[in-house]
N, C-alpha and C. Protein backbone atom coordinates (compact mmCIF):
# COMPACT_ATOMS: atom_id res chain seq x y z
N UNK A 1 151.56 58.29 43.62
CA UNK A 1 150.69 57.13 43.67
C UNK A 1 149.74 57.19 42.48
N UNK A 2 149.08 55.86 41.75
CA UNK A 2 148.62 55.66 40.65
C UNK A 2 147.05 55.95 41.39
N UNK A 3 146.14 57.05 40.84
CA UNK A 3 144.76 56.84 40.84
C UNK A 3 143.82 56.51 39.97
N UNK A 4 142.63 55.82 40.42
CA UNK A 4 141.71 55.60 39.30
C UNK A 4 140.74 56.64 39.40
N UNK A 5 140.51 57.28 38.13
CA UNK A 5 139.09 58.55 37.72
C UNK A 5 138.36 57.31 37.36
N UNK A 6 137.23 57.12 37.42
CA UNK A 6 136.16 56.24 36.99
C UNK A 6 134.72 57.36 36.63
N UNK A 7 134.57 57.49 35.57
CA UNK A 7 133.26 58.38 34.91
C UNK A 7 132.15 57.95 34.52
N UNK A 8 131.27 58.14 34.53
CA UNK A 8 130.08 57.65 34.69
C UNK A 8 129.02 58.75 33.37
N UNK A 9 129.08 58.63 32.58
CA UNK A 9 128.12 59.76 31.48
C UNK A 9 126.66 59.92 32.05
N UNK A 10 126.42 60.89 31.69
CA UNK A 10 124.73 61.05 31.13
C UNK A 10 124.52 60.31 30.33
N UNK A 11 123.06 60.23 29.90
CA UNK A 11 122.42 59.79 28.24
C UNK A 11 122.40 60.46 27.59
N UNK A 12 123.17 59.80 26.29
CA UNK A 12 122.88 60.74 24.89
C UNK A 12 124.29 61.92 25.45
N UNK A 13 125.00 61.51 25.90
CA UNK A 13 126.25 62.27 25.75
C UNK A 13 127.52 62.37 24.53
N UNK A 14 126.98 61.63 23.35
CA UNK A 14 127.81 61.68 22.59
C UNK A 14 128.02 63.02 22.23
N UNK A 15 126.65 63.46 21.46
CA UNK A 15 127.51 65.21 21.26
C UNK A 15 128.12 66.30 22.06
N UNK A 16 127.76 65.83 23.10
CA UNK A 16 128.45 66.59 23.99
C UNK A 16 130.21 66.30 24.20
N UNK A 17 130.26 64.95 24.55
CA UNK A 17 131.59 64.15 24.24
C UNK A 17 132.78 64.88 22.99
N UNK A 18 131.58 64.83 21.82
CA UNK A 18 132.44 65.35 20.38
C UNK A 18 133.27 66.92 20.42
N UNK A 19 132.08 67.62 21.36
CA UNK A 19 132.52 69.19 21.57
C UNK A 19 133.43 69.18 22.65
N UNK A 20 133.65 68.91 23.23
CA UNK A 20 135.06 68.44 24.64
C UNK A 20 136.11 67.49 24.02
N UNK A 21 136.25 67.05 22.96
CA UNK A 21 137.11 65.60 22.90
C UNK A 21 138.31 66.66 23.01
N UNK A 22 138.65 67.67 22.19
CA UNK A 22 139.86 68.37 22.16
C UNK A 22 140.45 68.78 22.97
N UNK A 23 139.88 69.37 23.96
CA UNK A 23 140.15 69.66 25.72
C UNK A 23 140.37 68.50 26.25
N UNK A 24 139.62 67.36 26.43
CA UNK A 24 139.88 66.45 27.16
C UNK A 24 141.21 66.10 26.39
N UNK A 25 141.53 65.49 25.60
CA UNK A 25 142.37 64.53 25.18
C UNK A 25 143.82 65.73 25.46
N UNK A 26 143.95 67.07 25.03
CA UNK A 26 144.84 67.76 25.17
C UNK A 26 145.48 67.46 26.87
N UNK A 27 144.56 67.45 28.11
CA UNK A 27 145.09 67.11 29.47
C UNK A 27 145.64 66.01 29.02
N UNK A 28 145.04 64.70 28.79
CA UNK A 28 145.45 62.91 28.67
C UNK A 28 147.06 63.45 27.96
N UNK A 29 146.87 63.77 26.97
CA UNK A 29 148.11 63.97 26.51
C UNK A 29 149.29 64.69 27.56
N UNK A 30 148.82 65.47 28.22
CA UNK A 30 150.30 66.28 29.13
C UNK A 30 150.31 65.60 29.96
N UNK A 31 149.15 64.31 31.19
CA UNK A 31 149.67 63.47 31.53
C UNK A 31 150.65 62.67 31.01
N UNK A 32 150.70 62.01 29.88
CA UNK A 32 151.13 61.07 29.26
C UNK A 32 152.54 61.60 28.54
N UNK A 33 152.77 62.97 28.35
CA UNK A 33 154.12 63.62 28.04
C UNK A 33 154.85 63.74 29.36
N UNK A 34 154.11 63.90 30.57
CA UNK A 34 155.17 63.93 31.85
C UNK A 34 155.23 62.58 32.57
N UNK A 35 154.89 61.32 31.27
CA UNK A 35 155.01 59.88 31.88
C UNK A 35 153.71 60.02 33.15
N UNK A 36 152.96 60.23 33.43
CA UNK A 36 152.13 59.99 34.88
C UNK A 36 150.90 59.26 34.50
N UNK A 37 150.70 58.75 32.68
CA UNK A 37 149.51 58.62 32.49
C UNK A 37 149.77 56.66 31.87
N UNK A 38 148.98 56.12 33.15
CA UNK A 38 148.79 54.38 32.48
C UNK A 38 148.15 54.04 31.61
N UNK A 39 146.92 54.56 31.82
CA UNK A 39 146.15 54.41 31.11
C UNK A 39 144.78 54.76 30.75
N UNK A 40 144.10 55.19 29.94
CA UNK A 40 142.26 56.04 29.55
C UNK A 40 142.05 55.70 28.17
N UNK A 41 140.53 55.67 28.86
CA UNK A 41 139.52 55.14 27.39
C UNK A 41 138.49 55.64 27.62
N UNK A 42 137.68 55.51 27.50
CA UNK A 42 136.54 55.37 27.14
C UNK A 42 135.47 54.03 27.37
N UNK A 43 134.24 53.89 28.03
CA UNK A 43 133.75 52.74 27.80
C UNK A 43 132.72 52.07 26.95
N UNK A 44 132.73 51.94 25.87
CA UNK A 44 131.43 51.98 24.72
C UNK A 44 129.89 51.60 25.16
N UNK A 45 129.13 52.28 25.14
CA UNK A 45 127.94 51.80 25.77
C UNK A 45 127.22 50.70 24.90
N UNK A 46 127.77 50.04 24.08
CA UNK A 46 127.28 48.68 23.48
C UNK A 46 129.07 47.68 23.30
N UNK A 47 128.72 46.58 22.87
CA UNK A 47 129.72 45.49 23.03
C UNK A 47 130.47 45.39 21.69
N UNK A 48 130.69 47.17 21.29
CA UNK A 48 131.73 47.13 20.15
C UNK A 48 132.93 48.09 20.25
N UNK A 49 134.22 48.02 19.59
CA UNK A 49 135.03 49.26 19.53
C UNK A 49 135.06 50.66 18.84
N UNK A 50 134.09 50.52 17.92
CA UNK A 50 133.23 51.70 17.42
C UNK A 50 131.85 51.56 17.00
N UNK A 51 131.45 52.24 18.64
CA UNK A 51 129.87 52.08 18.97
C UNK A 51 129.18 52.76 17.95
N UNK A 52 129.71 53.59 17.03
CA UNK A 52 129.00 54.68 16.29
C UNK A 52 128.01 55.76 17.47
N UNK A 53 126.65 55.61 16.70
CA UNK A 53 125.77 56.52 17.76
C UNK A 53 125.24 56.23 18.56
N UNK A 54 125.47 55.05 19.37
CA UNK A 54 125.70 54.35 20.98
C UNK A 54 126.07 55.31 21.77
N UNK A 55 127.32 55.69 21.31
CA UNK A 55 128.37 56.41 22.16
C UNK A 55 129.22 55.60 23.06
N UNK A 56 129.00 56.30 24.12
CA UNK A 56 129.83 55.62 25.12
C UNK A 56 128.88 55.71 26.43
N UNK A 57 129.60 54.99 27.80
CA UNK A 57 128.48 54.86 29.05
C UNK A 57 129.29 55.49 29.51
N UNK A 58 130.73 55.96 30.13
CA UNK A 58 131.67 56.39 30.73
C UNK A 58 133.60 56.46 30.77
N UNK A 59 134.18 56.83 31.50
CA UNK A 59 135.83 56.62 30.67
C UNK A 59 136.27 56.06 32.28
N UNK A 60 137.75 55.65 31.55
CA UNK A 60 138.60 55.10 32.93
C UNK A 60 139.60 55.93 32.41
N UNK A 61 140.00 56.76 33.74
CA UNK A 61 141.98 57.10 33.61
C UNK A 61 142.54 56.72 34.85
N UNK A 62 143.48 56.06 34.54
CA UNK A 62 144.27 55.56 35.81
C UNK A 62 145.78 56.62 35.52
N UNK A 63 146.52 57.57 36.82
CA UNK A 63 147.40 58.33 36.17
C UNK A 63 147.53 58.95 37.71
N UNK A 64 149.43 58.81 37.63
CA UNK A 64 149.88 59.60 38.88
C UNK A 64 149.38 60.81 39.38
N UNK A 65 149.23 60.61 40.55
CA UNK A 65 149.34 62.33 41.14
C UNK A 65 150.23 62.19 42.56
N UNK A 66 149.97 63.61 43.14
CA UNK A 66 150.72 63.06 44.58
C UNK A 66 149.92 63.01 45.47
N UNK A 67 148.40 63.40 45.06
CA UNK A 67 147.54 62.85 46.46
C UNK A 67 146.27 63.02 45.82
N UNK A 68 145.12 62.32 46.82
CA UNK A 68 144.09 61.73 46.39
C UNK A 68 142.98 63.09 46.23
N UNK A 69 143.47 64.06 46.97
CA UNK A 69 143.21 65.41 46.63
C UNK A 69 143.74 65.90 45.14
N UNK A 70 144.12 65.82 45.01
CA UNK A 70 145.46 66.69 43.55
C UNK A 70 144.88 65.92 42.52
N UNK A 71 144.23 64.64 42.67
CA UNK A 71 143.89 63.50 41.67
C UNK A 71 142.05 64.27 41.36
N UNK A 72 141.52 64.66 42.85
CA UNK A 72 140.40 65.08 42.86
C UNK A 72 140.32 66.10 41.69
N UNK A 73 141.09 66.91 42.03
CA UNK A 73 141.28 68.58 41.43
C UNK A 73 141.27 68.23 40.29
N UNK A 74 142.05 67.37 40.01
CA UNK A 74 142.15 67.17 38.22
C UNK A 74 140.87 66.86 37.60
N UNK A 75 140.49 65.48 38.54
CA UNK A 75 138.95 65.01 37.26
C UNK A 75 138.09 66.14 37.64
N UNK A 76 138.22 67.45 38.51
CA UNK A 76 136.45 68.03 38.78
C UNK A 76 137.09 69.33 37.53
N UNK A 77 138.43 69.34 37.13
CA UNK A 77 138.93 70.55 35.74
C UNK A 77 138.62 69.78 34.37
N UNK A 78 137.85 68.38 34.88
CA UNK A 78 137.66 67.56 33.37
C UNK A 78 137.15 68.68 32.19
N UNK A 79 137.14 68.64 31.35
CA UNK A 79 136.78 69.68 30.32
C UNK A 79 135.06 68.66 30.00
N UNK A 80 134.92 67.32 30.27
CA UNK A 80 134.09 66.92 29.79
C UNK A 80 132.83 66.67 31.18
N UNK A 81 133.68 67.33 32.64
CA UNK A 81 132.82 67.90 33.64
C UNK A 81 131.86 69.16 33.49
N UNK A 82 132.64 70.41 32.54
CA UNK A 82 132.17 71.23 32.57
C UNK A 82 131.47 71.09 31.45
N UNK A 83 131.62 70.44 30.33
CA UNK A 83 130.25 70.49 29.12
C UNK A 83 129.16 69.52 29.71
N UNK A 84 128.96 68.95 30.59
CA UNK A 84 128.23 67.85 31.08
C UNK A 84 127.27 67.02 30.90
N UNK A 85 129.41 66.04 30.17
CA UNK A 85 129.28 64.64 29.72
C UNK A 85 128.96 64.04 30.79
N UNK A 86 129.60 64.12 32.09
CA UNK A 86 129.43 62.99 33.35
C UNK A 86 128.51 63.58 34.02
N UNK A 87 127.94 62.17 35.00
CA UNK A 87 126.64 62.50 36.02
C UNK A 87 127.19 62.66 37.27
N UNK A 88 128.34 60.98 36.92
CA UNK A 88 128.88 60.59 38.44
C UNK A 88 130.82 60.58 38.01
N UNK A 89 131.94 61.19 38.94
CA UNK A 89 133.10 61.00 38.61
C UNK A 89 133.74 60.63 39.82
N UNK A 90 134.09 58.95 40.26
CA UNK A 90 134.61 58.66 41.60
C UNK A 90 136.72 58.30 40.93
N UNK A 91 136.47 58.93 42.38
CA UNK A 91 138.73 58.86 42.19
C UNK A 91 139.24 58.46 43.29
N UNK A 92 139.72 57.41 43.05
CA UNK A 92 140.19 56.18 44.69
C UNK A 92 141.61 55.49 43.85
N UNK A 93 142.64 55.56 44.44
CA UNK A 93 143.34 55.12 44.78
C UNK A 93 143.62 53.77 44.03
N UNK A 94 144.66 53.41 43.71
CA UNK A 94 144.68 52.35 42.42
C UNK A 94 146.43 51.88 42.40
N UNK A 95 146.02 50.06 42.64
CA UNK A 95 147.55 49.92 43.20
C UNK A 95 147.58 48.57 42.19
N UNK A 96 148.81 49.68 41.42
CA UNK A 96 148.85 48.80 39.80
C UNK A 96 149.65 47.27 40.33
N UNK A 97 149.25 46.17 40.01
CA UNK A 97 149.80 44.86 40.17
C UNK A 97 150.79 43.94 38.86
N UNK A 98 149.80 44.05 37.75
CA UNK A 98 150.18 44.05 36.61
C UNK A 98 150.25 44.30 35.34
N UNK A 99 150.46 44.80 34.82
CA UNK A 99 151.97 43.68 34.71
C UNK A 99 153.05 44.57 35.08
């Protein structure tokens, strides 16, 4: 089943963000090599695609697991949990429609 991670940053988490990007993105990637990964970003904390030193407010990954537990486990091994980029990280269940 498809779940949504929904992340929520601190303030002023960009540098922190910069020192995790390599860890984080290395998981996104082995989702996305065993096909389980729809989709993750990032959400810019101003109304551009490169906020510069804005940063960002939080990320979305939507990406298989086999239970809403197993989905848990994953976002609390976030690499950007343990440098602490996020305040708040909710993971519910996500029932892709389209396309």
């Amino acid at each position: 089943m498809w779940y949504a991670i929904i992340s929520q940053d601190v303030e002023n988490s960009l540098e922190k963000r910069q020192s995790a990007r390599p860890a984080h993105l290395e998981r996104l990637n082995a989702l996305k090599d065993e096909g389980r990964l729809l989709i993750a970003g990032p959400h810019p904390a101003i109304d551009s695609n490169d906020p510069g030193e804005a940063g960002f407010s939080g990320s979305l990954v939507v990406a298989e697991f086999d239970s809403l537990s197993a989905a848990q486990a994953w976002a609390d091994a976030d690499p950007y949990v343990a440098a602490g980029v996020y305040q708040q990280v909710t993971v519910k269940p996500f029932k892709k429609v389209l396309p």
